[in-house]
N, C-alpha and C. Protein backbone atom coordinates (compact mmCIF):
# COMPACT_ATOMS: atom_id res chain seq x y z
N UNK A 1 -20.29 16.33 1.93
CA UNK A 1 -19.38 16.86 0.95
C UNK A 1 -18.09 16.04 0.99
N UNK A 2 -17.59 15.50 -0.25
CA UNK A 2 -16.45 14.59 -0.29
C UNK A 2 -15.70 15.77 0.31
N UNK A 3 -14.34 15.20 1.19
CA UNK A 3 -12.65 15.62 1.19
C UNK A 3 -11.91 15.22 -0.08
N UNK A 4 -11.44 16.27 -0.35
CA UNK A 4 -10.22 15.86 -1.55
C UNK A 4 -8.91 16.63 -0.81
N UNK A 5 -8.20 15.60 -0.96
CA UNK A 5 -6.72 15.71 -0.98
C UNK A 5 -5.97 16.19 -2.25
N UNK A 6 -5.57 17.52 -2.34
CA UNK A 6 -4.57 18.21 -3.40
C UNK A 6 -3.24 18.03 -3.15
N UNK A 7 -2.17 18.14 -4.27
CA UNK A 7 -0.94 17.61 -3.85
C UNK A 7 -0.46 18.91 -5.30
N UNK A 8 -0.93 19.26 -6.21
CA UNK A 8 0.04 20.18 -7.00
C UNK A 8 -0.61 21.88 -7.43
N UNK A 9 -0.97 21.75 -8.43
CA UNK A 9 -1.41 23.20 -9.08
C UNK A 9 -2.53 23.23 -8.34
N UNK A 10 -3.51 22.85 -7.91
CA UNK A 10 -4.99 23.58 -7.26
C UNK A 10 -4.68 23.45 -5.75
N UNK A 11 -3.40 23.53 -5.26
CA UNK A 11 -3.21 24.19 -4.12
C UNK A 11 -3.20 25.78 -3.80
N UNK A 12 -3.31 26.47 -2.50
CA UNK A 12 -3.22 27.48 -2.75
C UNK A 12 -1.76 28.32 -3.20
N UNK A 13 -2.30 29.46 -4.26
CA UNK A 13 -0.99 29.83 -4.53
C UNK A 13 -0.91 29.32 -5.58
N UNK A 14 -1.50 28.20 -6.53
CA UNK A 14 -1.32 27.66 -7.53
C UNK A 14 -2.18 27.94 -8.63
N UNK A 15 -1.67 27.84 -10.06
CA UNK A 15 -2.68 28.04 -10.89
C UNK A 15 -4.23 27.47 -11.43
N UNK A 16 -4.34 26.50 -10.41
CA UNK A 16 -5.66 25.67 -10.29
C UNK A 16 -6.10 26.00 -9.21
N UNK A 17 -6.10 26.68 -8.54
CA UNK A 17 -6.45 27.22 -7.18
C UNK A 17 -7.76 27.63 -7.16
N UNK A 18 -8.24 28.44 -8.26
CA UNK A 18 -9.72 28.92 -8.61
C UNK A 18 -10.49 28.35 -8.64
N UNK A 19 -10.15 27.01 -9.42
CA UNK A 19 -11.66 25.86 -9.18
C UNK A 19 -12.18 25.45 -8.73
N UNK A 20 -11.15 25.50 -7.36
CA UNK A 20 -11.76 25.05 -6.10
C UNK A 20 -12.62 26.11 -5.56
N UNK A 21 -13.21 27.05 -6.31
CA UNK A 21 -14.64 28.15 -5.56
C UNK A 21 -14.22 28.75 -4.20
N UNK A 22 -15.62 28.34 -3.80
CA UNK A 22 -15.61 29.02 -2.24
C UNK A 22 -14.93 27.77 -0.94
N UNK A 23 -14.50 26.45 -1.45
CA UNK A 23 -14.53 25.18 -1.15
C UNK A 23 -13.79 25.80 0.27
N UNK A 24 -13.84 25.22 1.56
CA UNK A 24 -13.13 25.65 2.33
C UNK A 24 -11.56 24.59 2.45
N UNK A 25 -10.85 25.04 2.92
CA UNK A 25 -9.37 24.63 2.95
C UNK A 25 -9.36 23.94 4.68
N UNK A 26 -9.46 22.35 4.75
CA UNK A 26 -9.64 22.31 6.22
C UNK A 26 -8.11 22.37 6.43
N UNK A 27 -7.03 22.21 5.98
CA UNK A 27 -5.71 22.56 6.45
C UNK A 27 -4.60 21.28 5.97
N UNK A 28 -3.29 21.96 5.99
CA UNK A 28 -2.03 20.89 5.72
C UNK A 28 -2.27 19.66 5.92
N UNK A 29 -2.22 18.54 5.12
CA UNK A 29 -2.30 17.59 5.87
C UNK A 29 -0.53 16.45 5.21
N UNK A 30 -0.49 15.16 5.39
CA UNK A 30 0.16 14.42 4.74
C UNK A 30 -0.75 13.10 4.48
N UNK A 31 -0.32 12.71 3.60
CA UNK A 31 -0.66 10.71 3.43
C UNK A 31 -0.33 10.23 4.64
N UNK A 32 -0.77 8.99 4.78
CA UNK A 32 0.14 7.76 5.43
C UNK A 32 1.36 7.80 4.05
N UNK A 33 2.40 6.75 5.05
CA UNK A 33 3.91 6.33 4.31
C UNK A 33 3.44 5.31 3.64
N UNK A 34 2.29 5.49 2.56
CA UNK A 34 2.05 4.40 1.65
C UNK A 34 2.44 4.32 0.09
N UNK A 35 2.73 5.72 -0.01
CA UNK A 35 2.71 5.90 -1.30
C UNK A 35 4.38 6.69 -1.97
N UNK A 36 4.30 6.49 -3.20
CA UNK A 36 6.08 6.80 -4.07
C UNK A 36 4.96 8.28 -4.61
N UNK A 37 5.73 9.69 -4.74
CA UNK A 37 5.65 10.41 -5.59
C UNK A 37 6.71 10.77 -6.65
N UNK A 38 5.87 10.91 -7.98
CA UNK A 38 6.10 11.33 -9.14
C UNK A 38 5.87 12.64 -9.93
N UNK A 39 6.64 13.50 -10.45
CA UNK A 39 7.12 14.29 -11.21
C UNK A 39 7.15 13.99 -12.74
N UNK A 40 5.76 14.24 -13.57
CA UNK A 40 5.17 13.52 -14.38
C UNK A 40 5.75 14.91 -15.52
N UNK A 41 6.38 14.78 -16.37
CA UNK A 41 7.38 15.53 -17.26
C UNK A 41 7.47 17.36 -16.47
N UNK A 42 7.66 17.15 -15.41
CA UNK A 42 8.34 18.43 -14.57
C UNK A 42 6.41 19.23 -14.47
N UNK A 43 5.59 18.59 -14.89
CA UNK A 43 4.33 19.59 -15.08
C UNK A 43 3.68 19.17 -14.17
N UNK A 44 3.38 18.04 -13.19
CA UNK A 44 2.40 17.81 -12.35
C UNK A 44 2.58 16.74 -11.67
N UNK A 45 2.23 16.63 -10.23
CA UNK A 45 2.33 15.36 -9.08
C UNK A 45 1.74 14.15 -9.39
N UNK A 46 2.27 13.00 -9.24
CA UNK A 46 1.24 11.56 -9.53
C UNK A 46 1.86 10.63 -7.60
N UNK A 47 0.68 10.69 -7.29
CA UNK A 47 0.86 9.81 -6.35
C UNK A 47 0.89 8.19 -6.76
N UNK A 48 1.50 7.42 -6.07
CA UNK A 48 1.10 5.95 -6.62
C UNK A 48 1.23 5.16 -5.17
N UNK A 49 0.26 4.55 -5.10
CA UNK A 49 0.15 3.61 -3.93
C UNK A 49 1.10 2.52 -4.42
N UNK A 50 1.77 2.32 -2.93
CA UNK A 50 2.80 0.91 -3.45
C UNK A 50 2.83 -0.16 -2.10
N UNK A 51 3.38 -1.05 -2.01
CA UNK A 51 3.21 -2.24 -0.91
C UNK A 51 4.10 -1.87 0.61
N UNK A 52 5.24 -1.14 -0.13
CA UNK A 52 6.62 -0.86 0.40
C UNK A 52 7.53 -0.02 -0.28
N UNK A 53 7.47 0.77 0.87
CA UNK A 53 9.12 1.96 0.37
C UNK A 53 8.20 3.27 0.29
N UNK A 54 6.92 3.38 0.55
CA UNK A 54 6.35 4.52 0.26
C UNK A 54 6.88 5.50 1.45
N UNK A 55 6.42 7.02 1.04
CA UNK A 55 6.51 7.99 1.81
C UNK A 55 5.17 8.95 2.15
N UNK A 56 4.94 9.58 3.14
CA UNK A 56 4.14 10.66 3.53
C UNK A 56 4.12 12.01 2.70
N UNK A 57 3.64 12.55 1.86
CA UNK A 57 3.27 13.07 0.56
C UNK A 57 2.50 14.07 1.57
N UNK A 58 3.29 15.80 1.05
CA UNK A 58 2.57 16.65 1.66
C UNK A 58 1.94 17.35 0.61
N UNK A 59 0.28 18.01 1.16
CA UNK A 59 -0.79 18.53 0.46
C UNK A 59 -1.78 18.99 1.40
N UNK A 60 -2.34 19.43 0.42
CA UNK A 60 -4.25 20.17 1.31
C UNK A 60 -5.03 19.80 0.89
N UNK A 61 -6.34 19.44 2.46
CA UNK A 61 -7.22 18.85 2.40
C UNK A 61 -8.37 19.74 2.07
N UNK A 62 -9.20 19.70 1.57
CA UNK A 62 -10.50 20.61 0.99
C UNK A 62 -11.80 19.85 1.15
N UNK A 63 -12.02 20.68 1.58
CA UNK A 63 -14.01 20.05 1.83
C UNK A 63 -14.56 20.49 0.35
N UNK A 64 -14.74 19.33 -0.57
CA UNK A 64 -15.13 20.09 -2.04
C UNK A 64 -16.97 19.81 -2.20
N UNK A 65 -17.60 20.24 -3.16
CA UNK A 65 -18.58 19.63 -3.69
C UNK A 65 -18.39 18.29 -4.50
N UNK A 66 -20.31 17.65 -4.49
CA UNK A 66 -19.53 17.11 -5.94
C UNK A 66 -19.77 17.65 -7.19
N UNK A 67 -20.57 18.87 -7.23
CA UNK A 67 -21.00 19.85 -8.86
C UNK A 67 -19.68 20.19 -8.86
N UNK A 68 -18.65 20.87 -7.88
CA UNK A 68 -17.32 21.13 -8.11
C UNK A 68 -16.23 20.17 -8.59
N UNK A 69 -16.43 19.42 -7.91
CA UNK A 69 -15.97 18.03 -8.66
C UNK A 69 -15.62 17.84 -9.61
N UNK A 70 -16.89 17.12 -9.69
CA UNK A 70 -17.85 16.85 -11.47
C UNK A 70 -17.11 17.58 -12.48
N UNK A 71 -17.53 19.02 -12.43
CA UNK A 71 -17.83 19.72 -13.04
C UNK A 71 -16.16 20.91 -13.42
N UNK A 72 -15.49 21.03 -12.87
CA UNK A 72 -14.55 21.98 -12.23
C UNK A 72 -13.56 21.41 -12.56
N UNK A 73 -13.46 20.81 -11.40
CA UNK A 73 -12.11 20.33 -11.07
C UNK A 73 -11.39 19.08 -11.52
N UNK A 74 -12.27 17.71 -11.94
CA UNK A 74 -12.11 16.42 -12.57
C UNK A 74 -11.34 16.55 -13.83
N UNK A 75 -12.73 17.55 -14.73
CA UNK A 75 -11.99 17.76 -16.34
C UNK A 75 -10.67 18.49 -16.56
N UNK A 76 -10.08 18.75 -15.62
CA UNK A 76 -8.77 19.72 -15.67
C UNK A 76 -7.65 18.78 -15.48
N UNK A 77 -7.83 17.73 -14.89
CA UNK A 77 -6.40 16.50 -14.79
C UNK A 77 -6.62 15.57 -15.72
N UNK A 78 -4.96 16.02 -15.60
CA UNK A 78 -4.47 15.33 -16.50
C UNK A 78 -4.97 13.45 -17.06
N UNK A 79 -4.49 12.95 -18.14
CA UNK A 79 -5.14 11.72 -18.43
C UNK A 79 -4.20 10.45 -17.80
N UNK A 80 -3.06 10.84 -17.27
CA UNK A 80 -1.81 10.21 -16.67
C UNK A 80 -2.58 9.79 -15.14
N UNK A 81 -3.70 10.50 -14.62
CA UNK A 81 -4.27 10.52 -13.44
C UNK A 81 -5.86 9.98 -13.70
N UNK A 82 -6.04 9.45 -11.76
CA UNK A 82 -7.65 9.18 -11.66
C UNK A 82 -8.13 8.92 -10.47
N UNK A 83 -8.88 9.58 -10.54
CA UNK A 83 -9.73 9.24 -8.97
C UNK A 83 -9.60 8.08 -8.16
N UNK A 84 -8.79 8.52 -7.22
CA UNK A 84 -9.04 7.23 -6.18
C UNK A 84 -9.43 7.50 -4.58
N UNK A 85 -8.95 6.57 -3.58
CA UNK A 85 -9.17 7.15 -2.48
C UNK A 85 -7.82 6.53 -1.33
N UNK A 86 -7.49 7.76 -1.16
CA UNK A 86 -6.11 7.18 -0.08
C UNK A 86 -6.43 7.48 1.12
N UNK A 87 -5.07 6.59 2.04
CA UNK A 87 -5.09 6.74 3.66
C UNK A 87 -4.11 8.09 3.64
N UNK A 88 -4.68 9.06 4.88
CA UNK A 88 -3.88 9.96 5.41
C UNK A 88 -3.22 9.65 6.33
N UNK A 89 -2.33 10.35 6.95
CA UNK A 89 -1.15 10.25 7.87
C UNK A 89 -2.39 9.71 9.09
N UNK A 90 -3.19 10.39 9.73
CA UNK A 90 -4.34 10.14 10.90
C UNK A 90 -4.82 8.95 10.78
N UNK A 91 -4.72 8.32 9.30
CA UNK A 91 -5.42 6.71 9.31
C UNK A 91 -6.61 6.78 8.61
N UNK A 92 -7.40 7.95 8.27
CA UNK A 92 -8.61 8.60 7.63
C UNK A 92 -8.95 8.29 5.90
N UNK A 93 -9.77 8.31 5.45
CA UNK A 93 -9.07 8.27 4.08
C UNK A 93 -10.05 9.52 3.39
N UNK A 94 -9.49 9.39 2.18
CA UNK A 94 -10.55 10.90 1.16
C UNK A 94 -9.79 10.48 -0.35
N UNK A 95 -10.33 11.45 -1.13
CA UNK A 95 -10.45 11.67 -2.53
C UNK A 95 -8.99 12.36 -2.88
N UNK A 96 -8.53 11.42 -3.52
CA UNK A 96 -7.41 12.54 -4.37
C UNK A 96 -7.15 12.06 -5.84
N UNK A 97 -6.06 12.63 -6.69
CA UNK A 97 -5.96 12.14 -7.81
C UNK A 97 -4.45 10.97 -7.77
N UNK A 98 -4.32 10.17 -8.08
CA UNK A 98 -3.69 9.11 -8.30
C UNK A 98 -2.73 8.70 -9.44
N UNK A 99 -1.53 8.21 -10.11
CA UNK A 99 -0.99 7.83 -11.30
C UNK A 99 -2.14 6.71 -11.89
N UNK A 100 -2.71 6.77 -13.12
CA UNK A 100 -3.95 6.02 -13.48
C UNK A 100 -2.94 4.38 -13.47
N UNK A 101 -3.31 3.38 -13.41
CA UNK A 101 -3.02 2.19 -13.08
C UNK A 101 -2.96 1.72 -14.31
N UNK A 102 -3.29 1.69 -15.41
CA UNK A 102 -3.24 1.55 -16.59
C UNK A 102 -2.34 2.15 -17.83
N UNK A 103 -2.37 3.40 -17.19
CA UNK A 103 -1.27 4.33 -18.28
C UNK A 103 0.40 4.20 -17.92
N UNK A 104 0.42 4.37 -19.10
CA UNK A 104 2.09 3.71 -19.56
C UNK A 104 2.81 5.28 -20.43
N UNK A 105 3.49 5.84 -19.15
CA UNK A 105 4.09 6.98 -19.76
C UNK A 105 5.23 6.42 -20.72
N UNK A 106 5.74 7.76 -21.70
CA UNK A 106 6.65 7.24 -22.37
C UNK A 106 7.91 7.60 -21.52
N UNK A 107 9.34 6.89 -22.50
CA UNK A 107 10.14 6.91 -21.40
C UNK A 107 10.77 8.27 -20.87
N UNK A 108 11.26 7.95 -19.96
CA UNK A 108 11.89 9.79 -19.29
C UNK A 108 10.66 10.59 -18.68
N UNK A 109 9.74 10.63 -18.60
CA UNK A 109 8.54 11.08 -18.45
C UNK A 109 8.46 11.31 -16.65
N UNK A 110 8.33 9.95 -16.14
CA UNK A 110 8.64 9.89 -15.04
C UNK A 110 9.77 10.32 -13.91
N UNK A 111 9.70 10.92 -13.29
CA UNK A 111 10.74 11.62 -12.07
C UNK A 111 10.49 10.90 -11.01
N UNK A 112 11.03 10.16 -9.84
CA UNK A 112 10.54 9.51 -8.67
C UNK A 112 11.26 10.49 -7.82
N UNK A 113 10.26 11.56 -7.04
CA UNK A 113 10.55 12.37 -6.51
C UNK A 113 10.34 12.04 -4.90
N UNK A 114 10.05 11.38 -4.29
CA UNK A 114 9.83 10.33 -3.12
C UNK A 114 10.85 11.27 -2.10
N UNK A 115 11.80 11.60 -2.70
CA UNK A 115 12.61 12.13 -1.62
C UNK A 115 12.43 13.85 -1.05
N UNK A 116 11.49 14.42 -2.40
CA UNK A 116 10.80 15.77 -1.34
C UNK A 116 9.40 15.57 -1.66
N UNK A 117 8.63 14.80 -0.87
CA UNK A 117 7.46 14.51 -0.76
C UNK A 117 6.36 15.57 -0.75
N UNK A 118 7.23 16.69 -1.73
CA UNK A 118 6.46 18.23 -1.35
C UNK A 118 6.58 18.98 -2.57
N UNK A 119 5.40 19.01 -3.39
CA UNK A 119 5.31 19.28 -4.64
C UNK A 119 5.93 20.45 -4.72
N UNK A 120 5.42 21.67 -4.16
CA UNK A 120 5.83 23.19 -3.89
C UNK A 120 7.19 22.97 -3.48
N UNK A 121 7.95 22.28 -2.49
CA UNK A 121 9.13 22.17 -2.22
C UNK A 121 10.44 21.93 -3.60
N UNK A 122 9.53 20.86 -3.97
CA UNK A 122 10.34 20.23 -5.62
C UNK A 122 10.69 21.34 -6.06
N UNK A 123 9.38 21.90 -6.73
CA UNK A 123 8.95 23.09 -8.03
C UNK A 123 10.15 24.05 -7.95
N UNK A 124 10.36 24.41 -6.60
CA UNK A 124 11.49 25.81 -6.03
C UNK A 124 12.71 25.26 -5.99
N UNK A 125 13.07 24.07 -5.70
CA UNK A 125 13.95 23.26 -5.98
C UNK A 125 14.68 22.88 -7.44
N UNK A 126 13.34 22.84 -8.06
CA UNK A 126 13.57 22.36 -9.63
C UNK A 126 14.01 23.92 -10.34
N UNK A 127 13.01 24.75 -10.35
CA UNK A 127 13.24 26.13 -10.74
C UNK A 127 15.08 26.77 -10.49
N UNK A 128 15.31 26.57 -9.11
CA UNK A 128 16.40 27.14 -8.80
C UNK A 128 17.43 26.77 -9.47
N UNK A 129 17.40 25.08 -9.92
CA UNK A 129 18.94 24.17 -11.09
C UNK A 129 19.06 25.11 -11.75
């Protein structure tokens, strides 16, 4: 069964939380300090792998299917995103969703949120302004 790494709404507590079924939750984890996070028009996380300057990006790891996958959980992200596979903080790697390498938001769109590497942290952050 792939690991997927979650970072926004299908965490627990979140409104994508359901799709993930019966999937079990193996626990908190972070990235490696490889990657910049983004705040993609205040609605959802984009990780982006970069060479240098990245940070440790906190989220949960899930033991998923792939009918859940497939089927569930893929068609629900966004088109700004895409399957890739990153290093975790342990050196390990797994499945998460990614800023697509190709797409070209329009301007303002982007937030470089790098400095609370914690989607849920942002959100309560952002809410409270």
């Amino acid at each position: 069964m792939p690991l997927m790494f979650l970072n926004g709404g299908a965490m627990r507590g979140g409104p994508l939380n359901h799709l993930l079924g019966d999937s079990p939750l193996i626990g908190r984890v972070r990235t490696a300090a490889r990657y910049r996070f983004y705040s993609v028009r205040d609605g959802f996380p984009a990780l982006d792998p970069v060479a240098e300057g990245g940070v440790a990006v906190a989220g949960e790891l899930y033991d998923t299917d792939w009918v859940l996958l497939r089927e569930a959980l893929l068609p629900t992200e966004p088109g700004e995103l895409e399957l890739g596979v990153i290093e975790l903080e342990d050196g390990s790697g797994c499945l998460s969703m990614l800023r697509r390498r190709t797409y070209r938001e329009e301007p303002g769109a982007l937030r470089d949120i790098s400095a609370t590497p914690d989607w849920n942290a942002y959100r309560r952050g952002f809410s409270a302004s």
